[in-house]
Protein backbone atom coordinates (compact mmCIF):
# COMPACT_ATOMS: atom_id res chain seq x y z
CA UNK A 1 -97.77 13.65 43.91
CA UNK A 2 -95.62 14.90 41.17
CA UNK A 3 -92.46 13.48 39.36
CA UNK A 4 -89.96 15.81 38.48
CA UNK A 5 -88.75 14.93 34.80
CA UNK A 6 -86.16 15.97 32.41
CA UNK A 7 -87.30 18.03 29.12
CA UNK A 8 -84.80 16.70 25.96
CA UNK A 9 -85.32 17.73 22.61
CA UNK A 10 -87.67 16.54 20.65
CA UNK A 11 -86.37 13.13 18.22
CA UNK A 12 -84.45 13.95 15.17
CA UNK A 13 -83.22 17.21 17.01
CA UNK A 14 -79.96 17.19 18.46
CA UNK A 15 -79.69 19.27 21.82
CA UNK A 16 -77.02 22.78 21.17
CA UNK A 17 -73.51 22.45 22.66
CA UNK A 18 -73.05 25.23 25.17
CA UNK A 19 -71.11 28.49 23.25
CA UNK A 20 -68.16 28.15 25.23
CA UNK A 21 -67.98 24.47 23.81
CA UNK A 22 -68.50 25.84 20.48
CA UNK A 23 -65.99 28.10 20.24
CA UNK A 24 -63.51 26.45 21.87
CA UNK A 25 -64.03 24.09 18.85
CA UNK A 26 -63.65 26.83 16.49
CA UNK A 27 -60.56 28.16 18.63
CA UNK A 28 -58.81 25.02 18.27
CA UNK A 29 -59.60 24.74 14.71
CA UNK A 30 -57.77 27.92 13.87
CA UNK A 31 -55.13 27.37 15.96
CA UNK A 32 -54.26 23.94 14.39
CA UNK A 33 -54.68 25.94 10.77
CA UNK A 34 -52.50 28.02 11.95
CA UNK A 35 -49.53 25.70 13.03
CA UNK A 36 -50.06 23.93 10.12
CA UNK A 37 -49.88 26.92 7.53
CA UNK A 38 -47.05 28.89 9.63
CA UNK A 39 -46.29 27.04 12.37
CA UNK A 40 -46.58 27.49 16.15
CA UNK A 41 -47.85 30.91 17.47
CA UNK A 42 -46.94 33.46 20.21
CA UNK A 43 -48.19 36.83 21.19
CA UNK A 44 -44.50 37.77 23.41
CA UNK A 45 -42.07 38.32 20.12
CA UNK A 46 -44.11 41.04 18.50
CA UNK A 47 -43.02 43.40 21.31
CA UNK A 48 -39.07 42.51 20.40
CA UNK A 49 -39.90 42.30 16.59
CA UNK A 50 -41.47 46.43 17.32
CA UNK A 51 -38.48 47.63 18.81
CA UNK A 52 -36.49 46.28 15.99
CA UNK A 53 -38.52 48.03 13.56
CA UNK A 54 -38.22 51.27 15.71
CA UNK A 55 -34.58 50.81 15.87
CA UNK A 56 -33.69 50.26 11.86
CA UNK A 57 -36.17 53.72 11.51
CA UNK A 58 -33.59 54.97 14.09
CA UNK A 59 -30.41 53.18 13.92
CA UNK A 60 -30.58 51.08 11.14
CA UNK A 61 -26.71 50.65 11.42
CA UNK A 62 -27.21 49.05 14.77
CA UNK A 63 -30.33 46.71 14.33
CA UNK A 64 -28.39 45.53 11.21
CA UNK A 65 -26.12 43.55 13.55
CA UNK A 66 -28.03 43.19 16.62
CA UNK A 67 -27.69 39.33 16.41
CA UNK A 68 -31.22 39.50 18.89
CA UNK A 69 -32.93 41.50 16.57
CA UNK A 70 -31.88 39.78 13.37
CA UNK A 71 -32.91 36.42 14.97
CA UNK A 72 -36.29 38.30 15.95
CA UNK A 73 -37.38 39.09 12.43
CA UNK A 74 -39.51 42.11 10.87
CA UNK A 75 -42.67 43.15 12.49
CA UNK A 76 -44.77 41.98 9.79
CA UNK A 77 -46.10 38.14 10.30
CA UNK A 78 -48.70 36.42 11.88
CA UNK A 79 -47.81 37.22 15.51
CA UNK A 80 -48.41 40.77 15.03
CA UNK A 81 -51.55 40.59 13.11
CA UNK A 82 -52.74 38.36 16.07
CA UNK A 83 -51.58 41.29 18.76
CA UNK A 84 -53.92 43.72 16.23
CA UNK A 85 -56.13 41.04 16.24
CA UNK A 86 -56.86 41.01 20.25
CA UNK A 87 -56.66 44.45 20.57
CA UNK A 88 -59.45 45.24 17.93
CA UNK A 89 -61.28 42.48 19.35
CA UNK A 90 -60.98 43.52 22.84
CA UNK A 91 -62.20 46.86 21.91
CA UNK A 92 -64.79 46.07 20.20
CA UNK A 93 -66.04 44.06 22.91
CA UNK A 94 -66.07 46.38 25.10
CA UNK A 95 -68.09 48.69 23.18
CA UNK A 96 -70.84 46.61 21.49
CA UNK A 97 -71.16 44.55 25.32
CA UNK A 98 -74.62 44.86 26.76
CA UNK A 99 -73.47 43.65 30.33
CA UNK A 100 -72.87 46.56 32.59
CA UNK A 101 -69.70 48.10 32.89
CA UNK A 102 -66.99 46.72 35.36
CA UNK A 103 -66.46 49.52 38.58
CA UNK A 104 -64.02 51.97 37.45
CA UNK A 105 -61.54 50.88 39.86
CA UNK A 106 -60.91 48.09 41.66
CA UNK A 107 -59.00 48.40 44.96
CA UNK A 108 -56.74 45.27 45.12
CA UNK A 109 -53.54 47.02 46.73
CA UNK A 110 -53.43 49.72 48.94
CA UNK A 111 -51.28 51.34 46.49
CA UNK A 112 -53.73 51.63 44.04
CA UNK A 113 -55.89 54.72 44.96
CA UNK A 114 -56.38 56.30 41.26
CA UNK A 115 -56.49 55.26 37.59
CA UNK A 116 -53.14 56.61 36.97
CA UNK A 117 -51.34 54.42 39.27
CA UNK A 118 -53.93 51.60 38.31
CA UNK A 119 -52.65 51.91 34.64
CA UNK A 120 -49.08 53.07 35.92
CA UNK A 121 -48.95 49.38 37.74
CA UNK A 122 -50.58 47.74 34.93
CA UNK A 123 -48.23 48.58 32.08
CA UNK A 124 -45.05 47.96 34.72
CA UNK A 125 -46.34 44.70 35.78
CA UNK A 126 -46.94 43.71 31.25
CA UNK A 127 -43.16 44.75 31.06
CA UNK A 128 -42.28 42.80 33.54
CA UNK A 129 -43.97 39.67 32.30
CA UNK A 130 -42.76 40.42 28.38
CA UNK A 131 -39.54 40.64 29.65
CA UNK A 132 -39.92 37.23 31.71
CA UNK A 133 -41.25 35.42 28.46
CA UNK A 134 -38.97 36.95 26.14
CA UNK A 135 -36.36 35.68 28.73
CA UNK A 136 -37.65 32.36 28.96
CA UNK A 137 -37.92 32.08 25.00
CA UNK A 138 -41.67 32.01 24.79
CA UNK A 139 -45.04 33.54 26.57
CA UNK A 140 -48.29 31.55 27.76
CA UNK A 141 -49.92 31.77 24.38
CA UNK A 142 -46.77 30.22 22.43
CA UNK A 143 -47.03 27.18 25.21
CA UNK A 144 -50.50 26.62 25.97
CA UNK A 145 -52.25 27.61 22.21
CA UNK A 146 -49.79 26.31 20.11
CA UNK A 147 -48.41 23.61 22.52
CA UNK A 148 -51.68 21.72 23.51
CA UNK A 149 -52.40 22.37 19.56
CA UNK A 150 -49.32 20.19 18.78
CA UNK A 151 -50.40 17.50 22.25
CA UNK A 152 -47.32 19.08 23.89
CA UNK A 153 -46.80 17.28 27.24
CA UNK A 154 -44.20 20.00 28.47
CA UNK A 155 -47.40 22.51 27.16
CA UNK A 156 -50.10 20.63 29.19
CA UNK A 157 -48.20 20.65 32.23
CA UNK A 158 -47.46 24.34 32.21
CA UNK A 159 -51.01 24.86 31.51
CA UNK A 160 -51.96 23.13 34.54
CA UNK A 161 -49.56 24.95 36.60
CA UNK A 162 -50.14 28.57 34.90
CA UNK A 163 -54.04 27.51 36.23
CA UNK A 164 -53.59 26.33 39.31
CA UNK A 165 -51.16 28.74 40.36
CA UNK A 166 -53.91 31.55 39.00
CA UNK A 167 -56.34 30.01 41.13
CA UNK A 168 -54.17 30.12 44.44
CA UNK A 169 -53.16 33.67 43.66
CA UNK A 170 -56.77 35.24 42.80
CA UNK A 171 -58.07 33.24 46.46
CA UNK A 172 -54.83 34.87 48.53
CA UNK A 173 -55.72 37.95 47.07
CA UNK A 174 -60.12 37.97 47.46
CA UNK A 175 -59.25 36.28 50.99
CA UNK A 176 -60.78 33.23 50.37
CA UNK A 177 -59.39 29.69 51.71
């Protein structure tokens, strides 16, 4: 007869925290860095704050009085670095990954039958959403970094129901109850 037991690390050495715990650490350690040396964070106003600066190139008379833009800012802060930021990082993630590479497309809707109309959806459905945030004054990132950063309630409860609602809609969509 055998007895199943449980391997721990040997005394004086501490057992690792899983990587996602770890970095999720470090992630909230920035972020409250962040809000403390600028204050809170969004990814949704660089898009506005890019138009502006296309605008004064091209109108500067205009942009000069846009009240929207002039509330907006230049396209040079922290928010825009971080939009840089995730698209370098993304990038380079996708390169240097060793795990094999997603299907090249993924038939979710029956509209979707090439790249083209898989990117052609994809960018209509991100203007869609900027315009939803900018229209709401904020984006996810703005509530749930910064905002769970600061102990938000409002934050937390969005959180919960930008999650939950994610869930629902990814097992409608893979047909799973």
């Amino acid at each position: 007869m055998t007895v199943a037991t449980s391997v721990s690390p040997p005394r004086g050495i501490a057992a690792q925290p899983p990587s996602w715990a770890t970095l999720g650490v470090l992630f909230g350690l920035l972020s409250a860095t962040a809000i403390a040396l600028y204050g809170p964070i969004g990814v949704s106003g660089t898009y506005p704050r890019a138009v502006g600066a296309l605008l004064r190139l091209i109108t500067p008379a205009y942009a000069a009085v846009n009240p929207y833009l002039i509330k907006m800012g230049g396209l040079l802060t922290p928010e825009t670095m971080l939009v840089v930021g995730l698209l370098i990082g993304g990038f380079a993630a996708a390169r240097t990954s060793r795990k094999p590479k997603a299907p090249a497309l993924e038939l979710i809707h029956a509209g979707e039958t090439t790249p083209g109309r898989r990117y052609r959806d994809a960018f209509l459905g991100g203007l869609l959403i900027i315009f939803g945030a900018r229209l709401a004054g904020g984006c996810t990132s703005g509530h749930i970094i910064s905002g769970i950063t600061q102990l938000s309630i409002s934050s937390m409860i969005f959180a919960a129901g930008v999650f939950a609602s994610g869930l629902g809609t990814a097992r409608l969509i893979k047909g799973r109850s």
